[in-house]
Every structure is written in structure tokens, then in C-alpha cells.
N, C-alpha and C. Protein backbone atom coordinates (compact mmCIF):
# COMPACT_ATOMS: atom_id res chain seq x y z
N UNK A 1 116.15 114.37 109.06
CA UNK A 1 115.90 113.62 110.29
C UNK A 1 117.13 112.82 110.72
N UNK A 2 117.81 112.29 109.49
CA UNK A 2 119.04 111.52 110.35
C UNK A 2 120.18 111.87 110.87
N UNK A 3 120.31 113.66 110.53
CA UNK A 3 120.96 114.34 111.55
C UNK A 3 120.81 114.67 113.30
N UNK A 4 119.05 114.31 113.37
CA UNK A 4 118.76 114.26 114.56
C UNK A 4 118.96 113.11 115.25
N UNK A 5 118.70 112.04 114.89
CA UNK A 5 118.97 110.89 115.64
C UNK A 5 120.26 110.74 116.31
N UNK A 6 119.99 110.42 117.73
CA UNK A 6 121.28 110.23 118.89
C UNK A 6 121.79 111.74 119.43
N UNK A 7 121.02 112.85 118.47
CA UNK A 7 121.39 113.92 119.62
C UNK A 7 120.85 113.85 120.86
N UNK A 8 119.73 113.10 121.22
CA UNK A 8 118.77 113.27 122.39
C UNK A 8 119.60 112.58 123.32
N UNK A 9 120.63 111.31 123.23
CA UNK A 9 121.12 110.46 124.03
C UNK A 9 121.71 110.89 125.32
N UNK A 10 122.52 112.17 125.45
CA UNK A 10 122.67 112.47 126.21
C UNK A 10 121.95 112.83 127.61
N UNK A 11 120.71 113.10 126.76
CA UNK A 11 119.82 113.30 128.30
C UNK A 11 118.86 112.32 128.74
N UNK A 12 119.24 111.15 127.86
CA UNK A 12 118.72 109.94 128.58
C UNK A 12 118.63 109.60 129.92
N UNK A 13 119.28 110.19 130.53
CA UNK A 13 119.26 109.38 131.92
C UNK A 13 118.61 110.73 132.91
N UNK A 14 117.79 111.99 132.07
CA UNK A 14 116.63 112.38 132.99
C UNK A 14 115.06 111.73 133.04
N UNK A 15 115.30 110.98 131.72
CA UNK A 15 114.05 110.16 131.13
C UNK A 15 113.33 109.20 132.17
N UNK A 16 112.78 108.95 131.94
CA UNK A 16 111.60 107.65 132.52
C UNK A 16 112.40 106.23 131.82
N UNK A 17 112.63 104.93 131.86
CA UNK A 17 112.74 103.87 131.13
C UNK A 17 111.44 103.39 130.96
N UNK A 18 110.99 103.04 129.64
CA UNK A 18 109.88 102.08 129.61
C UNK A 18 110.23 101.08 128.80
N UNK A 19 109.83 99.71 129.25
CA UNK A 19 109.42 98.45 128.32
C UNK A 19 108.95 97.98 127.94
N UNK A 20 108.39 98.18 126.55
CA UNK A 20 107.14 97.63 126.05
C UNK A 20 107.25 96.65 124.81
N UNK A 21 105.92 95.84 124.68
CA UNK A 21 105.65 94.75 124.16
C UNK A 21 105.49 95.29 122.61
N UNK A 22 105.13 94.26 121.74
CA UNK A 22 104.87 94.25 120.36
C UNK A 22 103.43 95.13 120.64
N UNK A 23 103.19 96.15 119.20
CA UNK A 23 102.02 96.03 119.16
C UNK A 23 100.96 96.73 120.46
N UNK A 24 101.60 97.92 121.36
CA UNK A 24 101.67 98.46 122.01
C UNK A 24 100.85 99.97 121.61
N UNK A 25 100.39 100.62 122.29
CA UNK A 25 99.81 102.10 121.87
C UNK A 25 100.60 102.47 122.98
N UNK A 26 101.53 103.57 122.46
CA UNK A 26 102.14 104.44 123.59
C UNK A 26 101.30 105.63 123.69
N UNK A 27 100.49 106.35 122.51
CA UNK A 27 99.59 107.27 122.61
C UNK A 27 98.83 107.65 122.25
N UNK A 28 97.51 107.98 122.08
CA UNK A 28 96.61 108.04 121.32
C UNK A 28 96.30 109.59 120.78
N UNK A 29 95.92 109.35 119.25
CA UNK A 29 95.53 110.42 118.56
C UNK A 29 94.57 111.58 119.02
N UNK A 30 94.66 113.01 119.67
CA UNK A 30 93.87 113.73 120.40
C UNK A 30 93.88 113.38 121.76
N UNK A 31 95.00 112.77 122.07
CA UNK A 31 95.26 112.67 123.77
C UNK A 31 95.56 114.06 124.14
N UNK A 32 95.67 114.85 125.23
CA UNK A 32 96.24 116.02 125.79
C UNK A 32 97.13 114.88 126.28
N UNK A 33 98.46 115.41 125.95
CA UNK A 33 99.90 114.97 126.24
C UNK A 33 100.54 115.79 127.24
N UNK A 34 101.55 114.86 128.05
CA UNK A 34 102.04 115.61 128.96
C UNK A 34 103.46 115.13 128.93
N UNK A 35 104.12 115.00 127.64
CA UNK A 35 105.55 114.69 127.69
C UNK A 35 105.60 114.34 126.14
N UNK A 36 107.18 113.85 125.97
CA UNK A 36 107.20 112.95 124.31
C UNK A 36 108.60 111.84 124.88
N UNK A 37 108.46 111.12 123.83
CA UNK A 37 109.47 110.26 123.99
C UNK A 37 110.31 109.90 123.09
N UNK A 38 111.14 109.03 123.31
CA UNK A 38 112.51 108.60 122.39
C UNK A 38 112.76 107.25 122.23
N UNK A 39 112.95 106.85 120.98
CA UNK A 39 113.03 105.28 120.87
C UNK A 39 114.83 104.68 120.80
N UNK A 40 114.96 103.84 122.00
CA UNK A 40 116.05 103.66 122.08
C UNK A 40 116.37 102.15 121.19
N UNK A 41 115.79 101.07 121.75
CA UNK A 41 115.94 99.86 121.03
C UNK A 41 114.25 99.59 120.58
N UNK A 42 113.98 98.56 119.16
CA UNK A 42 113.11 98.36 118.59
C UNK A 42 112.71 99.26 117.28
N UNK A 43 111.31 98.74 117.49
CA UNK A 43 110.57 100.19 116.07
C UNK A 43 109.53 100.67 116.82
N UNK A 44 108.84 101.94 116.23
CA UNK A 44 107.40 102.57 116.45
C UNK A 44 107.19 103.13 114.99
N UNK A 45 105.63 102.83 114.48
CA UNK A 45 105.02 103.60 113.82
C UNK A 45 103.96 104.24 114.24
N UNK A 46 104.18 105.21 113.41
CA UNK A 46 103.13 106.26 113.49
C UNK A 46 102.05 106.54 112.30
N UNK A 47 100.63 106.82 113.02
CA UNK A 47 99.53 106.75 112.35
C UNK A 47 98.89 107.54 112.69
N UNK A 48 97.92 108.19 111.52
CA UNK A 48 97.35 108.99 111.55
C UNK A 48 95.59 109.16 110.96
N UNK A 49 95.01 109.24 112.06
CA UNK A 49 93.25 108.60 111.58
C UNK A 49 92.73 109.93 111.11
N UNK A 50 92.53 109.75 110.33
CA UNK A 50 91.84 110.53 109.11
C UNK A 50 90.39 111.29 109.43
N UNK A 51 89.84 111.86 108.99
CA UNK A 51 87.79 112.45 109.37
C UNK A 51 87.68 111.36 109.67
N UNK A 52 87.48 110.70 108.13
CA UNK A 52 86.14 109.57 107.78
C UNK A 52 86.70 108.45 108.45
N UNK A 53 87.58 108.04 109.60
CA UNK A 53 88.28 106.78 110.54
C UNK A 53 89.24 106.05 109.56
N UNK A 54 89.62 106.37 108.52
CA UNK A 54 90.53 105.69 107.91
C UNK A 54 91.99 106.19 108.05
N UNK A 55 93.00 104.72 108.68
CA UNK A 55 93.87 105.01 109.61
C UNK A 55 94.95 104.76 108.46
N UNK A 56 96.27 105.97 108.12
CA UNK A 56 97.61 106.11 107.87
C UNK A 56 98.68 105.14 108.50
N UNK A 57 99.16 104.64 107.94
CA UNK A 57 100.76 104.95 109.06
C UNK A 57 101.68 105.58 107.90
N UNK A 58 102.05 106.53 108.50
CA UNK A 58 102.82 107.99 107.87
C UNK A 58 104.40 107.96 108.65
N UNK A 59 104.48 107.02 109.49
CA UNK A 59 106.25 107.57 109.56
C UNK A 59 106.60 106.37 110.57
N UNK A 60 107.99 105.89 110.52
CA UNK A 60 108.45 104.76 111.13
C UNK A 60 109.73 105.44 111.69
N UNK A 61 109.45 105.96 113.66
CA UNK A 61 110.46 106.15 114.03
C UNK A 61 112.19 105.31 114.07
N UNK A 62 112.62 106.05 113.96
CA UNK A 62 114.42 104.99 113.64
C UNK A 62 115.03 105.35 115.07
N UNK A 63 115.59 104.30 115.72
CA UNK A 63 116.32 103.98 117.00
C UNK A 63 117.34 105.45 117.46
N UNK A 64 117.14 106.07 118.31
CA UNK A 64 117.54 107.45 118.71
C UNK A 64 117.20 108.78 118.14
N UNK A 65 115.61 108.38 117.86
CA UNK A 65 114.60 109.20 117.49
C UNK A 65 113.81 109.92 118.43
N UNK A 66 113.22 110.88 118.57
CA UNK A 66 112.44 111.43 119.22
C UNK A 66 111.00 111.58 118.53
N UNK A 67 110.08 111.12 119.42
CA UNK A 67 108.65 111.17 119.04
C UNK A 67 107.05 111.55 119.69
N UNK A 68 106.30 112.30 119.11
CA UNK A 68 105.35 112.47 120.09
C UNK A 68 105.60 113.96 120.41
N UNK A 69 106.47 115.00 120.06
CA UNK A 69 106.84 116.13 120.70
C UNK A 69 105.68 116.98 120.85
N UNK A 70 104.50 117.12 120.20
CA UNK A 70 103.41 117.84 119.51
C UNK A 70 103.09 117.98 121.38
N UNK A 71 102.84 116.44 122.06
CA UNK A 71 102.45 116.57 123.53
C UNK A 71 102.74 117.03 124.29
N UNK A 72 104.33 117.92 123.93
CA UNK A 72 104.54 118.28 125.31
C UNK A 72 104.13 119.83 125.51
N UNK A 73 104.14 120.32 126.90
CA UNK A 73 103.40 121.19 127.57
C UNK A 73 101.83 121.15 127.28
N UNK A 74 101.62 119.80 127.05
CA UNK A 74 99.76 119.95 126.94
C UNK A 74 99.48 120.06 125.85
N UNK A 75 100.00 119.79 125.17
CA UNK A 75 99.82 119.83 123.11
C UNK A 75 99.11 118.57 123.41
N UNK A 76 98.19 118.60 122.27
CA UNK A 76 97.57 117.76 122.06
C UNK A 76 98.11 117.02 120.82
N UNK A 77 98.08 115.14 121.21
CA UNK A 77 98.78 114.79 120.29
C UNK A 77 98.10 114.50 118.81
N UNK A 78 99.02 114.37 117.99
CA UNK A 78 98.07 114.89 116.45
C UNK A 78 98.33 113.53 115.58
N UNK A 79 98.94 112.78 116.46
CA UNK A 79 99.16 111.40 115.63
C UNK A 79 98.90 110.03 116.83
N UNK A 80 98.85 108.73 116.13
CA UNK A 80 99.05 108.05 117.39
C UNK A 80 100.20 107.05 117.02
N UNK A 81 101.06 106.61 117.94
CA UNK A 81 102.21 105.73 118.30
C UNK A 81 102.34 104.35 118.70
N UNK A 82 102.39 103.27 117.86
CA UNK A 82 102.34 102.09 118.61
C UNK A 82 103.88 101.30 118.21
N UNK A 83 104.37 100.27 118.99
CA UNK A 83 105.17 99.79 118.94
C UNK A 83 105.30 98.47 118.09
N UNK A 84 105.76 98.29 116.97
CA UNK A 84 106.29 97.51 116.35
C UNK A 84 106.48 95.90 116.30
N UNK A 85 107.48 96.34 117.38
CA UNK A 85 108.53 94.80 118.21
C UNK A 85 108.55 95.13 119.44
N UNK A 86 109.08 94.52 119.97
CA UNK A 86 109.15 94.74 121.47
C UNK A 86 110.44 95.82 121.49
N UNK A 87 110.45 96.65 122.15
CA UNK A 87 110.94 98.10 121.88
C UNK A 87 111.34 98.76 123.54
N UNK A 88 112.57 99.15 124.27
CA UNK A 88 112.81 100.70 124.98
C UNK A 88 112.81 101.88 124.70
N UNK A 89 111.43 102.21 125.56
CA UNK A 89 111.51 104.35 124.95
C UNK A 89 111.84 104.54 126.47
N UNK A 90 111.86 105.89 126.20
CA UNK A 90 112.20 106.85 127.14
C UNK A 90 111.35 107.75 127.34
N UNK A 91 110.59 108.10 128.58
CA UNK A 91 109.62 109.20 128.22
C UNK A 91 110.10 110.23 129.16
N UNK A 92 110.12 111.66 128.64
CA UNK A 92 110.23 112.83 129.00
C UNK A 92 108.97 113.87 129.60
N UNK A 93 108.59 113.87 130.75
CA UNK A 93 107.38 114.61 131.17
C UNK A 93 107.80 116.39 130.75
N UNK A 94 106.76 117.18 130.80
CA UNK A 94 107.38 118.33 130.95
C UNK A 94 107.92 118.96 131.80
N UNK A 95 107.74 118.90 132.85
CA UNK A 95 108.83 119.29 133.83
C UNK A 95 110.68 119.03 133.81
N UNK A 96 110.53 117.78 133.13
CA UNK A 96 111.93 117.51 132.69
C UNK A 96 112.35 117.87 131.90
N UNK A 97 111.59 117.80 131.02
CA UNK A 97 112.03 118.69 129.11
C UNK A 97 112.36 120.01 130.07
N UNK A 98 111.46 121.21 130.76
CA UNK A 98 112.19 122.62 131.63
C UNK A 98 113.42 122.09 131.81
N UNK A 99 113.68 121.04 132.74
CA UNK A 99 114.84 121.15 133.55
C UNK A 99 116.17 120.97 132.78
N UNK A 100 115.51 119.98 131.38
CA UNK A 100 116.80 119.74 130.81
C UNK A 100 117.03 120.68 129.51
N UNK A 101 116.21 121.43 129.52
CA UNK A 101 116.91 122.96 128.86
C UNK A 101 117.34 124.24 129.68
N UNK A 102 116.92 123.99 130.87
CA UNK A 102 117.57 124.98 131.87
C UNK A 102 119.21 124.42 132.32
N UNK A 103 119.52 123.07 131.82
CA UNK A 103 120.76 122.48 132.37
C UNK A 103 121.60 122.29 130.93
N UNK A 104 120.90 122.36 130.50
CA UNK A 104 121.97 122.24 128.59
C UNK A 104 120.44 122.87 127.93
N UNK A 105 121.05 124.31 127.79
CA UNK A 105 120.33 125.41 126.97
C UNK A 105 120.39 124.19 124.98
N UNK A 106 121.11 124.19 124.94
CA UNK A 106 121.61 123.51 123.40
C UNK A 106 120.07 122.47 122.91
N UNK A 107 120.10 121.87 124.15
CA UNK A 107 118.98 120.86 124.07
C UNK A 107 117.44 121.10 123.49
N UNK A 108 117.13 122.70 123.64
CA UNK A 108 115.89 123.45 123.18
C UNK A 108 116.25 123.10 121.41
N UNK A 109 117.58 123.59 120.67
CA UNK A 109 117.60 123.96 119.52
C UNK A 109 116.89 122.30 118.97
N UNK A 110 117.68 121.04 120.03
CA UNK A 110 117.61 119.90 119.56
C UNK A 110 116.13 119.24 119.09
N UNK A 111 115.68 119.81 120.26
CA UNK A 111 113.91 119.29 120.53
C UNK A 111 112.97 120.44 119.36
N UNK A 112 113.32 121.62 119.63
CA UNK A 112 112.28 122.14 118.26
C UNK A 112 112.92 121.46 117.00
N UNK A 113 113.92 121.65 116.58
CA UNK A 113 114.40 120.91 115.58
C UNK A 113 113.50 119.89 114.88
N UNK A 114 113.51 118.51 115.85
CA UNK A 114 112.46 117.75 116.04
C UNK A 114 111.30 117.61 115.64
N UNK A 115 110.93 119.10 116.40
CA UNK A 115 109.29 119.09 116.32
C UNK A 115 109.00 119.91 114.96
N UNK A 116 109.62 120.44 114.24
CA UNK A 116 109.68 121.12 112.97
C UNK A 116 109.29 120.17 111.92
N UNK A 117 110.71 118.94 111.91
CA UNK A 117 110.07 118.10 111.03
C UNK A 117 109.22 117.30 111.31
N UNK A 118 108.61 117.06 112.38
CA UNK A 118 107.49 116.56 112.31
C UNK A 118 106.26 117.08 112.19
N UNK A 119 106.42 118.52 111.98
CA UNK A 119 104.82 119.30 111.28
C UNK A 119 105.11 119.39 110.01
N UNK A 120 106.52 119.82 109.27
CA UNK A 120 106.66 119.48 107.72
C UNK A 120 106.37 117.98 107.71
N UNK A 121 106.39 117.46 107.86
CA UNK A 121 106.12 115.75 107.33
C UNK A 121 104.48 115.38 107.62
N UNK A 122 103.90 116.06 108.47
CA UNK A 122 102.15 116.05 108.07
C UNK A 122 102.00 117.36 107.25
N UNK A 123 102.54 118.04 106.72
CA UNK A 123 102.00 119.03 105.79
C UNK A 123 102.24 118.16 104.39
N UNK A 124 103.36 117.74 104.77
CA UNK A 124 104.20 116.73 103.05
C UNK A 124 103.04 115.54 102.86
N UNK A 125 102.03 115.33 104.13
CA UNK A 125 101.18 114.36 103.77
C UNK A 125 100.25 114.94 103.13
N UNK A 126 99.63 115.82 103.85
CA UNK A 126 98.66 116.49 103.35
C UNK A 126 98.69 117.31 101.47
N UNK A 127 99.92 117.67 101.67
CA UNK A 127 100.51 118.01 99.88
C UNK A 127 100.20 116.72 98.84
N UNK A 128 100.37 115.50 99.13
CA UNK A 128 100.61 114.36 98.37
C UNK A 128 99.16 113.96 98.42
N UNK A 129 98.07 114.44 98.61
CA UNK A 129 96.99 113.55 98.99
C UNK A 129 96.85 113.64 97.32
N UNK A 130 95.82 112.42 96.33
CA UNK A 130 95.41 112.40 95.77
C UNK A 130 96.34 112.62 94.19
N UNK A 131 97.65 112.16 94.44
CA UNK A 131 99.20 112.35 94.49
C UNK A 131 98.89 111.07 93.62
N UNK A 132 100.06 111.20 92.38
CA UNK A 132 100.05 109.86 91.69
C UNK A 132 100.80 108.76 92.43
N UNK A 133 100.36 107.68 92.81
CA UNK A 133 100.53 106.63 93.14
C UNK A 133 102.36 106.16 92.79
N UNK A 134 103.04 106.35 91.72
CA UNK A 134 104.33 106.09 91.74
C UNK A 134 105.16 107.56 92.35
N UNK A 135 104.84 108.54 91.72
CA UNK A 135 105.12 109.93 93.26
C UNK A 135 104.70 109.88 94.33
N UNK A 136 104.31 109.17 94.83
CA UNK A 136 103.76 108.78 96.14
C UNK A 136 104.70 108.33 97.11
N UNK A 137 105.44 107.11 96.13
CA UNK A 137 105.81 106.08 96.59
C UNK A 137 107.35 106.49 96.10
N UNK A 138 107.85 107.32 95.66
CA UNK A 138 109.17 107.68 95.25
C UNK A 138 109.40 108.30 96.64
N UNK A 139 108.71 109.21 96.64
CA UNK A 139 108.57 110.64 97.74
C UNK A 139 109.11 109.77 99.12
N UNK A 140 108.09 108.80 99.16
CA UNK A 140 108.30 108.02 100.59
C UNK A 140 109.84 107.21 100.56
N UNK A 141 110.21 106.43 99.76
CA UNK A 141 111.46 105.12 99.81
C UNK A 141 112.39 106.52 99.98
N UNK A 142 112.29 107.83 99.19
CA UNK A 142 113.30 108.43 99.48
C UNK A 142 113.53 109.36 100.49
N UNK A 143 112.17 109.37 101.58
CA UNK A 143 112.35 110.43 102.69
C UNK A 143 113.27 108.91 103.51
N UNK A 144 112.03 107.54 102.81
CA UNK A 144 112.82 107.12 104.28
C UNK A 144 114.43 106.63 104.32
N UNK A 145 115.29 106.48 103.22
CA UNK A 145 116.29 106.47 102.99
C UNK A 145 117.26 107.57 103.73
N UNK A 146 116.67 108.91 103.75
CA UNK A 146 117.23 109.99 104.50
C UNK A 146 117.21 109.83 106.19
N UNK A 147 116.13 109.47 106.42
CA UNK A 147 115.50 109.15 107.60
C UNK A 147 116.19 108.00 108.66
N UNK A 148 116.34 106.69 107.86
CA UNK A 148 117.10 105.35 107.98
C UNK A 148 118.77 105.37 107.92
N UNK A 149 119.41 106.66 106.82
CA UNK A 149 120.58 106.49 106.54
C UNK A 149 120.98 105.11 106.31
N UNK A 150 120.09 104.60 105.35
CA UNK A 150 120.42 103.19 104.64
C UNK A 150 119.40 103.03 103.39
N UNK A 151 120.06 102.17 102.36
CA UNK A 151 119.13 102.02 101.25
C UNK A 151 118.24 101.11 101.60
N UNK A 152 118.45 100.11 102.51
CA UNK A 152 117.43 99.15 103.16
C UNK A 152 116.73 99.46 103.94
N UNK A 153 115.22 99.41 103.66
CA UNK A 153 114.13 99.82 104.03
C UNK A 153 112.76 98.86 104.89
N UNK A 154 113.38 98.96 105.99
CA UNK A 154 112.37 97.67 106.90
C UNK A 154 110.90 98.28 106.73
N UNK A 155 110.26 97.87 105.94
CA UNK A 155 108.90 97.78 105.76
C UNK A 155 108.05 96.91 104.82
N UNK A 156 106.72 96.62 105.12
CA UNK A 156 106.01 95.67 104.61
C UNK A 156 105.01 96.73 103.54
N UNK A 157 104.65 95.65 102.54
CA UNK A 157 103.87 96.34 101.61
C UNK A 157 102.57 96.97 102.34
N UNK A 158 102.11 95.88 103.41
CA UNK A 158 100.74 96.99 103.48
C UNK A 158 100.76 97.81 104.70
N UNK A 159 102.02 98.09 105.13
CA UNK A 159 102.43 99.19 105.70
C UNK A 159 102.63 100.84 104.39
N UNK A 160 103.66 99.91 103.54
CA UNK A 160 103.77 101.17 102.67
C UNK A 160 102.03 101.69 101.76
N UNK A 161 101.50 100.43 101.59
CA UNK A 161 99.97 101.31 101.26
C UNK A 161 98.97 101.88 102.16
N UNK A 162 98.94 101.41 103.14
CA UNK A 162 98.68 102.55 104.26
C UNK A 162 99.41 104.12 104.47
N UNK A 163 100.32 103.88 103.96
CA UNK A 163 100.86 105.45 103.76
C UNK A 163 100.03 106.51 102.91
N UNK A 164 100.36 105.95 102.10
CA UNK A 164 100.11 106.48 100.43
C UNK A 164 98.36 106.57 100.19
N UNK A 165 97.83 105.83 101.07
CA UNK A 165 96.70 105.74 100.99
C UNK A 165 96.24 104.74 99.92
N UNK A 166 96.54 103.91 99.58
CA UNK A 166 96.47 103.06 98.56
C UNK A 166 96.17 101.37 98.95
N UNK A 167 95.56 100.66 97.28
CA UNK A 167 95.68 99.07 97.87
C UNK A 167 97.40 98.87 98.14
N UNK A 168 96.99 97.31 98.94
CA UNK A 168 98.36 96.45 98.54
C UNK A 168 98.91 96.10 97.37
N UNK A 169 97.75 95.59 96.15
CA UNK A 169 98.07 95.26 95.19
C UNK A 169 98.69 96.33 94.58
N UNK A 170 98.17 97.27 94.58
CA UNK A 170 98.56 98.63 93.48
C UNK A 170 100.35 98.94 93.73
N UNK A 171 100.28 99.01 95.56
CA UNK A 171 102.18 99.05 95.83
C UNK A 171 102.68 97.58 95.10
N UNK A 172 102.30 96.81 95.45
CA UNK A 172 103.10 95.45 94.74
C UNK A 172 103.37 95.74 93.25
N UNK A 173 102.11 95.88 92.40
CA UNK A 173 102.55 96.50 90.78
C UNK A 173 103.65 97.22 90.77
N UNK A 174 103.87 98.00 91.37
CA UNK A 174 104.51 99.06 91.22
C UNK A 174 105.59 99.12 91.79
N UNK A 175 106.16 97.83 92.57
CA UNK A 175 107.24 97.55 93.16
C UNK A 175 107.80 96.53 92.09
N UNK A 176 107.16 95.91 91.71
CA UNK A 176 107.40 94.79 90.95
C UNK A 176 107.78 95.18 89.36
N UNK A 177 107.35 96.69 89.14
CA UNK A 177 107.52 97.29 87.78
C UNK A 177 109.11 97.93 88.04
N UNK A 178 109.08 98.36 89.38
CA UNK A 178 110.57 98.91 89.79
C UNK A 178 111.48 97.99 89.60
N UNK A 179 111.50 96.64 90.06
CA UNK A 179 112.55 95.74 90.34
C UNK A 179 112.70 95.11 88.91
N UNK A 180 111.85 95.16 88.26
CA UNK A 180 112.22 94.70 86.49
C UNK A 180 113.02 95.70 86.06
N UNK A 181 113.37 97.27 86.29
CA UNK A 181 113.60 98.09 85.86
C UNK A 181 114.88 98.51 86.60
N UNK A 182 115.16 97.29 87.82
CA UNK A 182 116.48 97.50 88.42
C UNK A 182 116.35 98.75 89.22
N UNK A 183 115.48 99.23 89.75
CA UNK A 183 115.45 100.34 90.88
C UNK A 183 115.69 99.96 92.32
N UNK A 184 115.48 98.77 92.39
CA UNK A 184 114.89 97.92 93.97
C UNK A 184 115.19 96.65 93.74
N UNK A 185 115.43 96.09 94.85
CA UNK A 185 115.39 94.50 95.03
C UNK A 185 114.22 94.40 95.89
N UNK A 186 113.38 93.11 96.16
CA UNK A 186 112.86 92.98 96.85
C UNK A 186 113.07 91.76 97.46
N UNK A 187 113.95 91.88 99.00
CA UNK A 187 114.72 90.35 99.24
C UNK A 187 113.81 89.83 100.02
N UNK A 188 112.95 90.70 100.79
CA UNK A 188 112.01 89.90 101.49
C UNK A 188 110.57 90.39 101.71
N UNK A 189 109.61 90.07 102.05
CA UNK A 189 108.69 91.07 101.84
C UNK A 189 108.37 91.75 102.86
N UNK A 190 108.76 91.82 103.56
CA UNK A 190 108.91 92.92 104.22
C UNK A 190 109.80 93.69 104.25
N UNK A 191 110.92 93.89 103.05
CA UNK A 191 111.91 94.61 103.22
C UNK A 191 112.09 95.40 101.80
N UNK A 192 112.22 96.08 101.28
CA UNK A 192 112.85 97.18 99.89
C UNK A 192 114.19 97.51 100.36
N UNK A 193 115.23 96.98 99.12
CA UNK A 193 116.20 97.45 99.10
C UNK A 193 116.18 98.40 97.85
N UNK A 194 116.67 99.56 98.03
CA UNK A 194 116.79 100.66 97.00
C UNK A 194 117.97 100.42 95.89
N UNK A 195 118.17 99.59 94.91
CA UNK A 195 119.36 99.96 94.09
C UNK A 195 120.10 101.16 93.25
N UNK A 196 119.02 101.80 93.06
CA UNK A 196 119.49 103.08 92.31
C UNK A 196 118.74 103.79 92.83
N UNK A 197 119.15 104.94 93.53
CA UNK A 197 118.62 106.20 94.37
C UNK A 197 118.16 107.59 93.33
N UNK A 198 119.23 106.81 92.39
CA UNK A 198 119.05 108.74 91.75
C UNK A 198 117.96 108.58 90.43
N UNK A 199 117.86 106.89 90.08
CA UNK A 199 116.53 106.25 89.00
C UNK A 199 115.42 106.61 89.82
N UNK A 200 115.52 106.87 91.28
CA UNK A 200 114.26 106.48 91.93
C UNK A 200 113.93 108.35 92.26
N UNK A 201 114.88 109.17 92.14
CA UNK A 201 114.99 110.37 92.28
C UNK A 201 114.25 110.93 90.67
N UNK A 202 114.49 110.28 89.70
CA UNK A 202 114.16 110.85 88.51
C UNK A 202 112.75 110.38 87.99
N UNK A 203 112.50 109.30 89.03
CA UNK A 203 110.97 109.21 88.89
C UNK A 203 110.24 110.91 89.77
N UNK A 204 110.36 110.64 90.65
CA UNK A 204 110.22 111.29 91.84
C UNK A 204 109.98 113.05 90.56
N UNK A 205 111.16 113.40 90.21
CA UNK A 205 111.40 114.97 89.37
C UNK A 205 110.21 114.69 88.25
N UNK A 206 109.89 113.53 87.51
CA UNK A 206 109.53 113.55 86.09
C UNK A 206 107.96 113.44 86.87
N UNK A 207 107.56 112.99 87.70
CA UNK A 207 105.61 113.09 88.12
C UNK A 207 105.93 114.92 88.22
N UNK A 208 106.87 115.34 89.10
CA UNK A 208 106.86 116.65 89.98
C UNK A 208 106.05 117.84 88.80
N UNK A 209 107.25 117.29 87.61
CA UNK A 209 106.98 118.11 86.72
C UNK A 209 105.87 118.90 85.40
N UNK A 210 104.85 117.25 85.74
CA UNK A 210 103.63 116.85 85.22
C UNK A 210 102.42 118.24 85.02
């Protein structure tokens, strides 16, 4: 994913500007969609409501991201999107997504691209269900490290147990077993810093192998 970020920039200025507040729904789960968008300044997470109404958040778009693609041409969207902080997206209807691959062909490879990893990353959810709790949580600090292109990881614990499907307490144990063990700092709580990537990689191999 962090090869994709900021390819979209260029066609910013066929986009829509929007400005939105904290805490915002840009779209709802099983909407028929008629565009996707791009996060220029702020955050968005993404969530995902389950059968039984029990709600995920499964992915934290990063600033020159593209999101929501599932909607366009009338896809129905398969996740829902709310805003963070107070945040600029960009929204792309479909008619524009046509125009701006009929005007930079290149731009198609950019946008499926996109939309690829974002059906591997609900299949990678769906793989992990019922997933040991420290593979869980390896799997995630290290997609989002790829994702972020930083070892610092803006998220709150009961964001990360909403992922994983898990309590708060259970991520805290288990953050707190990391940082004795020198894997992580934890400078704030809402934040994981990763100290050793490849300790946190050899957790990650040694559940795999189970």
C-alpha cells in the first residue's frame, strides 16, 4: 500500500473538495456507491459490521490514500468510512474516474491496483478470524508499518482490539508483554512505536508455523 499513496495526486484537481468534521460517516456499509475517494489531510478508519452487528475497524487510511473504490460504477460498498479528525477528501464520481482514464490511460493500472489490496486485506481478515491473539496483532503492527512507512503507529488500544476482534485488556497484556521484551515502546496511548521489526516478524513466523 505505501507504494500507492500520492500516486492519485495528480488527478486531484478532477475531484470534488470536501471538508469534513471529526467523527464523520463518509459512507455507509451496503450503500450502492457512486464514486470513491482520497484522503488528502487528516485520518479515516474503516469498519466493518459483521452478521451478528458487531462492528471491526480493519484499516486506517494514510494521507494520499485512496478509499471506498468497491463503490465505484455502482459497487456496493462493503465497508463503512468515518473520519477520525477533522480531515480533506476528495471525491471522485464515476463519470470522472471514465474521464480520468480516458485522459491518463496509466491512472486505470493506479486505481485497480488499489482496489486489489483492498479485497486482499478483507480476505487477510477473514483468514485471521479465530487467529491467536499475539498473530493477530503481529500481522496487524506489521501490515500497518508497510502501510504508514513508519515504525510509529497512530493508534489507540481499543481501536487495535476492534480489529482483531478482541478485549482491550487482552491487547494491553500483550502490549505490555512486548515492551518488557523490548519489541515496542509505548509513548503514548494512543500511539505504538515498533522497536524491533524483525522480533515482531519472528513472532508473526513462530504462531504461522504452529
Amino acid at each position: 500500500m505505501a507504494c500507492l499513496r500520492y500516486q492519485w495526486t495528480p488527478y486531484l484537481l478532477y475531484g470534488k473538495k470536501i471538508e469534513m468534521g471529526k467523527h464523520t460517516t463518509i459512507y455507509h456499509q451496503g450503500e450502492v456507491g457512486t464514486g470513491f475517494y482520497y484522503l488528502d489531510k487528516g485520518s479515516v478508519k474503516i469498519t466493518l459490521l459483521s452478521e451478528n452487528g458487531h462492528e471491526r475497524s480493519i484499516d486506517y487510511i494514510p494521507t494520499g490514500g485512496l478509499f471506498g473504490e468497491h463503490g465505484a460504477y455502482n459497487g456496493t460498498y462493503l465497508t463503512s468510512a468515518i473520519t477520525t479528525s477533522p480531515s480533506v477528501i476528495y471525491f471522485f464520481s464515476d463519470e470522472v474516474l471514465s474521464r480520468i482514464c480516458q485522459d491518463h490511460p496509466q491512472s486505470a493500472v493506479i486505481f485497480t491496483n488499489s482496489q486489489i489490496y483492498k479485497l486482499r486485506l478483507l480476505a487477510e481478515i477473514i483468514a485471521f478470524t479465530d487467529s491467536p491473539v499475539e498473530l493477530a496483532m503481529a500481522n496487524y503492527l506489521l501490515k500497518l508499518i508497510t502501510v504508514h512507512g513508519s515504525n510509529h503507529i497512530p493508534i489507540d488500544q481499543l481501536s487495535f482490539a476492534r480489529y482483531i476482534d478482541t478485549s482491550r485488556m487482552t491487547v494491553n497484556k500483550t502490549l505490555q508483554k512486548w515492551r518488557q521484551q523490548g519489541l515496542i515502546e509505548l509513548s503514548e496511548r494512543s500511539a505504538i512505536r515498533v522497536v524491533d521489526v524483525e522480533g515482531l516478524r519472528g513472532i508473526y513466523s513462530r504462531f504461522q508455523c504452529k
